[in-house]
PDB file of N, CA and C in Angstrom:
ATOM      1  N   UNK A   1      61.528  65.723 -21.583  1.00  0.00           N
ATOM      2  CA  UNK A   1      61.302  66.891 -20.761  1.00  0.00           C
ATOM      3  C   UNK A   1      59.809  67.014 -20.463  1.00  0.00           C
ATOM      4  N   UNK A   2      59.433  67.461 -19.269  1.00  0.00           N
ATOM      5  CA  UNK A   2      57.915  67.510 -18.468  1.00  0.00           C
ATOM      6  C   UNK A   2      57.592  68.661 -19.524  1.00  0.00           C
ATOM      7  N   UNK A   3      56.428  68.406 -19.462  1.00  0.00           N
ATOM      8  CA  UNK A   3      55.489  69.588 -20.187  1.00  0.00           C
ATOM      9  C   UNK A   3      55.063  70.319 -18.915  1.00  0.00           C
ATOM     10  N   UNK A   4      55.168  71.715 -18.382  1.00  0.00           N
ATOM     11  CA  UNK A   4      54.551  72.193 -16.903  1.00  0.00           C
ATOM     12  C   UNK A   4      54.462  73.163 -17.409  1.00  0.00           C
ATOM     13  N   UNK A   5      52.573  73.602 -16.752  1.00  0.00           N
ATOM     14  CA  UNK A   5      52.224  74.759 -17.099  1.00  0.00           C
ATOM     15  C   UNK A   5      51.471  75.517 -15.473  1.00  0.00           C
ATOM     16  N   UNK A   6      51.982  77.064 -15.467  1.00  0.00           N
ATOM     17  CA  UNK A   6      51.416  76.864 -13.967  1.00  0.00           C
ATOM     18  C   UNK A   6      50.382  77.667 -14.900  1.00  0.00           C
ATOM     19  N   UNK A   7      49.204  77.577 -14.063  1.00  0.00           N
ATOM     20  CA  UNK A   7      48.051  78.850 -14.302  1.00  0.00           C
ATOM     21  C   UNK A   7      47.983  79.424 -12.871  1.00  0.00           C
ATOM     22  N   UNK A   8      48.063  81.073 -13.394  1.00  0.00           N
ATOM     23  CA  UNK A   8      48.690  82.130 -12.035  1.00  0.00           C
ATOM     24  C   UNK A   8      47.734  83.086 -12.528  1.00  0.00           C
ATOM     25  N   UNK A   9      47.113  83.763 -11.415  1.00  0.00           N
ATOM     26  CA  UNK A   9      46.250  85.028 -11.234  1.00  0.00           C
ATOM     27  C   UNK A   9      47.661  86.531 -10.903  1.00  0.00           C
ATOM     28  N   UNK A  10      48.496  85.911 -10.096  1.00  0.00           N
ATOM     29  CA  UNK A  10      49.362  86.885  -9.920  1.00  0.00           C
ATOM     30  C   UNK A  10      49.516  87.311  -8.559  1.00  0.00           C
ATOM     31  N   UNK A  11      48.344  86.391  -8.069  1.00  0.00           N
ATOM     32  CA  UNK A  11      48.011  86.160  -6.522  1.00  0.00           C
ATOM     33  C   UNK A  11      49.546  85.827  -5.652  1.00  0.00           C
ATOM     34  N   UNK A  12      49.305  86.343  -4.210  1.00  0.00           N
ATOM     35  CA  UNK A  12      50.130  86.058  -3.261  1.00  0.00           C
ATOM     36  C   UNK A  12      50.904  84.560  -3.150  1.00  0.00           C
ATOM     37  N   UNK A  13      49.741  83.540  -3.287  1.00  0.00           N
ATOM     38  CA  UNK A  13      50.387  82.237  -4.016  1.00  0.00           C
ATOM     39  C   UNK A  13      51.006  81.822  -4.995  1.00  0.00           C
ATOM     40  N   UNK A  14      50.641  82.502  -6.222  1.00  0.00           N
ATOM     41  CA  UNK A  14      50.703  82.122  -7.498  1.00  0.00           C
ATOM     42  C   UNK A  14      52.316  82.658  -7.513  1.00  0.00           C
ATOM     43  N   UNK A  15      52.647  83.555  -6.903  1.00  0.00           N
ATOM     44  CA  UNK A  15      53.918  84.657  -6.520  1.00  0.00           C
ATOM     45  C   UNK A  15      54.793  83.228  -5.830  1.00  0.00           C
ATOM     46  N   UNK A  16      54.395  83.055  -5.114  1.00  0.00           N
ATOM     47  CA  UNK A  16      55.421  81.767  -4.147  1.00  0.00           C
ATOM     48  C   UNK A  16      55.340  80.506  -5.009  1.00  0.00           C
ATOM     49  N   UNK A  17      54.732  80.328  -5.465  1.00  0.00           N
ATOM     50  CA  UNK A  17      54.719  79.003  -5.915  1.00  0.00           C
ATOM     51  C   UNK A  17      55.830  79.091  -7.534  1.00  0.00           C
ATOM     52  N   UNK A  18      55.524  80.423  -8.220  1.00  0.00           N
ATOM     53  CA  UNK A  18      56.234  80.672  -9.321  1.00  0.00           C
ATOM     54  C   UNK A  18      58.416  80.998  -8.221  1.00  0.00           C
ATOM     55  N   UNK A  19      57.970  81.653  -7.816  1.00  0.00           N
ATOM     56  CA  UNK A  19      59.634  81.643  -6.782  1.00  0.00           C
ATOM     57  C   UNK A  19      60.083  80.192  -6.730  1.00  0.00           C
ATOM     58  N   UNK A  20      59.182  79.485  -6.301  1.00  0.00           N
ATOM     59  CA  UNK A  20      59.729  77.935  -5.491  1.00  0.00           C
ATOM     60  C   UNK A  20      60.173  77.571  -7.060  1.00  0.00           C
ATOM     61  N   UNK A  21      59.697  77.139  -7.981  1.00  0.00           N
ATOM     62  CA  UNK A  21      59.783  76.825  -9.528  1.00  0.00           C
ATOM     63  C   UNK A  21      61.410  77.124 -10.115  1.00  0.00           C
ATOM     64  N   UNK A  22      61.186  79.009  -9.862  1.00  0.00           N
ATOM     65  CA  UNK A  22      62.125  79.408 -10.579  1.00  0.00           C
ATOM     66  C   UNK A  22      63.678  79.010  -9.820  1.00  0.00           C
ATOM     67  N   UNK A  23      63.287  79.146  -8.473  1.00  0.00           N
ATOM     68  CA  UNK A  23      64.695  78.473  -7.163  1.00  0.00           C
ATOM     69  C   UNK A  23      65.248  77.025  -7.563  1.00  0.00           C
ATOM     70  N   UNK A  24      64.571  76.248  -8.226  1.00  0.00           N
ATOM     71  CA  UNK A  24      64.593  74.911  -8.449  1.00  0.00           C
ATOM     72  C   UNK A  24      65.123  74.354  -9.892  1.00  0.00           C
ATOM     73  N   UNK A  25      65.561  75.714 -10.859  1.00  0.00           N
ATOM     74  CA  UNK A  25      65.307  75.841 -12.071  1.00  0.00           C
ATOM     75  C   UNK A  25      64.580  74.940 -13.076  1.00  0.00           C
ATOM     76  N   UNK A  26      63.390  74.909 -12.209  1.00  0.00           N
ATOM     77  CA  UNK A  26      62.172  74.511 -13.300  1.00  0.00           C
ATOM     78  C   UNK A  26      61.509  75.196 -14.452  1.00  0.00           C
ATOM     79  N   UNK A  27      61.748  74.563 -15.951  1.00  0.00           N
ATOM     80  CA  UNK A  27      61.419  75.174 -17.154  1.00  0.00           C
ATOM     81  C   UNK A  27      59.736  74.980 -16.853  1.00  0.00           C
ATOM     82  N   UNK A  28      58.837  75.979 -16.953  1.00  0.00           N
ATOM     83  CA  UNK A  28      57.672  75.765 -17.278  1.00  0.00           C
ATOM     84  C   UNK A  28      57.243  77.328 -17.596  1.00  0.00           C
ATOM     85  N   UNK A  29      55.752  77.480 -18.195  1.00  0.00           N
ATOM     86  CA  UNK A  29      55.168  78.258 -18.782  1.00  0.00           C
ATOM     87  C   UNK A  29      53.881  78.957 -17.959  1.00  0.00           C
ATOM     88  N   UNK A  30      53.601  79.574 -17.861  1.00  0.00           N
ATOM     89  CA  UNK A  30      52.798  80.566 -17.276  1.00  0.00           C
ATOM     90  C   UNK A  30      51.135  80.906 -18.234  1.00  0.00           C
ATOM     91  N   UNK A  31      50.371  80.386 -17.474  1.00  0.00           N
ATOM     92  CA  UNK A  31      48.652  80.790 -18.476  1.00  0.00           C
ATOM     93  C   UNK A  31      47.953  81.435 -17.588  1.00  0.00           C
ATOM     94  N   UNK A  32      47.672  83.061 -17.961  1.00  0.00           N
ATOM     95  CA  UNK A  32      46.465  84.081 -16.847  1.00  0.00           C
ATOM     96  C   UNK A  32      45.453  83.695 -17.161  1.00  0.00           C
ATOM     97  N   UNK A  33      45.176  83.233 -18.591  1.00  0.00           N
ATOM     98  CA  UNK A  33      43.734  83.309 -19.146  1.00  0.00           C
ATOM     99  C   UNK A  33      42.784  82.958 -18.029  1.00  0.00           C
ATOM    100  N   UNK A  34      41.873  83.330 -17.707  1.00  0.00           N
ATOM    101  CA  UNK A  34      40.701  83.345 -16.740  1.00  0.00           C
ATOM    102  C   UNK A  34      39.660  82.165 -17.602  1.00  0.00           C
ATOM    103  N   UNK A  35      39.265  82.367 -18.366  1.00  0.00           N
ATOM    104  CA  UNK A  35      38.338  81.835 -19.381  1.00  0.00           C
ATOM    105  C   UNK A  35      38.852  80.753 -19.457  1.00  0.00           C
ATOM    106  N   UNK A  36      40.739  80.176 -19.954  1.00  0.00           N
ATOM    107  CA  UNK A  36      41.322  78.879 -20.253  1.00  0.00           C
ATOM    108  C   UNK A  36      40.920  78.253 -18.988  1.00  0.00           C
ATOM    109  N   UNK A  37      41.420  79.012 -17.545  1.00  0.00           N
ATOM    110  CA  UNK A  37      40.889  78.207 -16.564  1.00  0.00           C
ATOM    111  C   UNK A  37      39.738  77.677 -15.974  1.00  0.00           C
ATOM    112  N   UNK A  38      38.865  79.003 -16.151  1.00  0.00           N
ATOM    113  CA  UNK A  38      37.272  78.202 -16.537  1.00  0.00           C
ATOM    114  C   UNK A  38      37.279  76.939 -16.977  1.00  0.00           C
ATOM    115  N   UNK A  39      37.327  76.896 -18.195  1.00  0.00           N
ATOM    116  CA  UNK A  39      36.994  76.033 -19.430  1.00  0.00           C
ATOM    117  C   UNK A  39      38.147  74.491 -18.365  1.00  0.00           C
ATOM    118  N   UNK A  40      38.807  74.773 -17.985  1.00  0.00           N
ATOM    119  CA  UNK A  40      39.227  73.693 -17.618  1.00  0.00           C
ATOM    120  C   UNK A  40      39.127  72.924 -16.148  1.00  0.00           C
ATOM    121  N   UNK A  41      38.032  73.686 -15.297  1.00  0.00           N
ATOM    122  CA  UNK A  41      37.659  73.767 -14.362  1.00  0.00           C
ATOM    123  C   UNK A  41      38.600  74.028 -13.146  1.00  0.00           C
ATOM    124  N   UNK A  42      39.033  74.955 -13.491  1.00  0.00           N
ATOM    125  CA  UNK A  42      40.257  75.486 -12.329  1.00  0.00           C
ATOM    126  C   UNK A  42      39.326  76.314 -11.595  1.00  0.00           C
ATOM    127  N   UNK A  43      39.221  76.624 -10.550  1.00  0.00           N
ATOM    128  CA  UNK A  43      38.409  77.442  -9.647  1.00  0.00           C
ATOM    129  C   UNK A  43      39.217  78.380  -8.681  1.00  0.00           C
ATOM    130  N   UNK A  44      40.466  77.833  -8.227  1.00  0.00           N
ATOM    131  CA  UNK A  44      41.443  78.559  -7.132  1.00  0.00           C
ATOM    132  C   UNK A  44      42.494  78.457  -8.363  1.00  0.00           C
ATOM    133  N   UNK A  45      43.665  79.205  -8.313  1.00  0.00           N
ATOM    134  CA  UNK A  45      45.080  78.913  -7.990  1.00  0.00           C
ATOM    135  C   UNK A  45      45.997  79.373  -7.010  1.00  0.00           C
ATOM    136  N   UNK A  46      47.538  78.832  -7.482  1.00  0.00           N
ATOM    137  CA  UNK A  46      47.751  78.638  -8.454  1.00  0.00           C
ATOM    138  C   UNK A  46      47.230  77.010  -8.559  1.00  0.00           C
ATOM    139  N   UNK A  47      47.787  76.687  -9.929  1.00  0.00           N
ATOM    140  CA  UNK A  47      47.357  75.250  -9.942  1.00  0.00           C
ATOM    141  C   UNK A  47      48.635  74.961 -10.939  1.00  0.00           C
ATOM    142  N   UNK A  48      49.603  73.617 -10.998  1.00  0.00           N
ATOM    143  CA  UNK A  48      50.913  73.585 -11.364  1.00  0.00           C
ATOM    144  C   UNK A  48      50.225  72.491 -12.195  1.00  0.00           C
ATOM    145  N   UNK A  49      49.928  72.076 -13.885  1.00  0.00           N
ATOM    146  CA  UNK A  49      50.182  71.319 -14.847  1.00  0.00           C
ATOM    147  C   UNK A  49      51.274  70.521 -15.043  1.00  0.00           C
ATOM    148  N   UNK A  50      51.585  69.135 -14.843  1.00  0.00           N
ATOM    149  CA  UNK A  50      53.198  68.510 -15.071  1.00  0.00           C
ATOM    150  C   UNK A  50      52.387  67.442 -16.023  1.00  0.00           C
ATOM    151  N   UNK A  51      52.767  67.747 -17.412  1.00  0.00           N
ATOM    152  CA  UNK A  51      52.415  66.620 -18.228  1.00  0.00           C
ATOM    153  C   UNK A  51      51.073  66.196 -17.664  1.00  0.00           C
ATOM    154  N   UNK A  52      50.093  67.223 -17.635  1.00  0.00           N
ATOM    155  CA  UNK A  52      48.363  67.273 -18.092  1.00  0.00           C
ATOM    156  C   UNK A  52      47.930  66.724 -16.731  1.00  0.00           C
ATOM    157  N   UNK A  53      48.710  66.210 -15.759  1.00  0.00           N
ATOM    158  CA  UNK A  53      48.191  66.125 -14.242  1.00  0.00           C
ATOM    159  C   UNK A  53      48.000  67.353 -13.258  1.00  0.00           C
ATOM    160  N   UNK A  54      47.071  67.558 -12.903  1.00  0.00           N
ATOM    161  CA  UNK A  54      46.518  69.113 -11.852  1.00  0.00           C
ATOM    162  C   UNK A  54      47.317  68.837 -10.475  1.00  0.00           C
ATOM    163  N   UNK A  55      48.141  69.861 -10.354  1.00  0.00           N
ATOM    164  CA  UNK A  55      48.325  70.017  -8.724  1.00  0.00           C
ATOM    165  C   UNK A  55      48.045  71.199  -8.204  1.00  0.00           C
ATOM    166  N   UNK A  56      47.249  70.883  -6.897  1.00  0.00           N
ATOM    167  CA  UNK A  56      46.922  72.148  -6.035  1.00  0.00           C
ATOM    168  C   UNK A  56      47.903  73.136  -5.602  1.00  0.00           C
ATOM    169  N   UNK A  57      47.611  73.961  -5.391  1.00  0.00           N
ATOM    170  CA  UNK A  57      48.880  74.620  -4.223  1.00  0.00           C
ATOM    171  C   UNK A  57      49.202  74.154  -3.125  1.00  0.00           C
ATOM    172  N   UNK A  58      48.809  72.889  -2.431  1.00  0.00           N
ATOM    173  CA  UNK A  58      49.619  72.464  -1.288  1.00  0.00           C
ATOM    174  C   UNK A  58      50.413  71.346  -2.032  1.00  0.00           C
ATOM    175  N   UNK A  59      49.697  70.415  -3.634  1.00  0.00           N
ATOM    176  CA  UNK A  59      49.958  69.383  -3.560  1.00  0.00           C
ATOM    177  C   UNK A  59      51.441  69.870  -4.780  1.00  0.00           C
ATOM    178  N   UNK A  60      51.249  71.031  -5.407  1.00  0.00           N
ATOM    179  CA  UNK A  60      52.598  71.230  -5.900  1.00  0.00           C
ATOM    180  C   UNK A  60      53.964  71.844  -5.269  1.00  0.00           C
ATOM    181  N   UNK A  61      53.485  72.750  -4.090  1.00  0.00           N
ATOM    182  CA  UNK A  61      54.558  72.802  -3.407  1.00  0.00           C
ATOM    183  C   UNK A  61      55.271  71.524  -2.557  1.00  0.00           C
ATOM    184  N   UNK A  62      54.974  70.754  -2.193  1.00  0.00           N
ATOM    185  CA  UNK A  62      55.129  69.500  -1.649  1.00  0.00           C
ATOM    186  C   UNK A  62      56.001  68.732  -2.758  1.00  0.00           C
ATOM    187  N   UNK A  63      55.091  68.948  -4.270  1.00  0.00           N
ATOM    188  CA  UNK A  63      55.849  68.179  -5.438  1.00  0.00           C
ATOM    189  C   UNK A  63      57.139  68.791  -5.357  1.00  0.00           C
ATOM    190  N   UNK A  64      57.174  70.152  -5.375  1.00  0.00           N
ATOM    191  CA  UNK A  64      58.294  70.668  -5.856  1.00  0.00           C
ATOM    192  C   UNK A  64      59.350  70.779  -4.910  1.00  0.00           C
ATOM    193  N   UNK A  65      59.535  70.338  -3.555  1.00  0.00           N
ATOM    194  CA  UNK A  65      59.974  70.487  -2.125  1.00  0.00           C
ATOM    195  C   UNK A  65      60.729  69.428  -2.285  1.00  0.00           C
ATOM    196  N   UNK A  66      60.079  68.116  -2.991  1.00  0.00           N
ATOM    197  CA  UNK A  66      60.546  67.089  -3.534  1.00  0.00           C
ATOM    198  C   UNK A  66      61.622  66.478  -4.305  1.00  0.00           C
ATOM    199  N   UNK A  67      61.321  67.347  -4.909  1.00  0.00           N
ATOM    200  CA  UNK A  67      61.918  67.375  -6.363  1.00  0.00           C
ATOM    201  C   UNK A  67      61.299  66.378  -7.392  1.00  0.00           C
ATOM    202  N   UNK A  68      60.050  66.760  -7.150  1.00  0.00           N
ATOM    203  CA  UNK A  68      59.354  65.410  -8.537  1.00  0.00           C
ATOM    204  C   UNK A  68      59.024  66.194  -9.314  1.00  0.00           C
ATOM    205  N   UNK A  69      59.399  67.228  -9.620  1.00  0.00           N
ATOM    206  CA  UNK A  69      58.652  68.072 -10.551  1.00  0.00           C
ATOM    207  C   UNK A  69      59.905  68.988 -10.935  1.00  0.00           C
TER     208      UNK A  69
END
């Protein structure tokens, strides 16, 4: 099983991108921390974690449209 973590502000995106996830019944986990994303150089989200690889918000909706994720 994928390890997927989205990091979400709660933003208008972060909102669609968590919908597209849950429509798809994708198991993954949710991180607000501001600071975790700092520290990990996240600057925008959302940003979708699949087993420690970063996807953007165009490049995870696309993943997930897919079904690779």
């Amino acid at each position: 099983m994928k390890s997927i973590i989205l990091y979400s502000t709660g933003c208008p995106m972060c909102k669609a991108l968590e919908k597209m996830l849950n429509d798809k019944g994708v198991v993954y986990h949710t991180i607000s921390d501001i600071e975790e994303m700092k520290s990990l150089g996240i600057m925008h989200v959302p940003v979708l974690s699949v087993d420690g690889k970063m996807y953007s918000y165009p490049e995870a909706v696309k993943a997930v449209m897919r079904n690779e994720i």
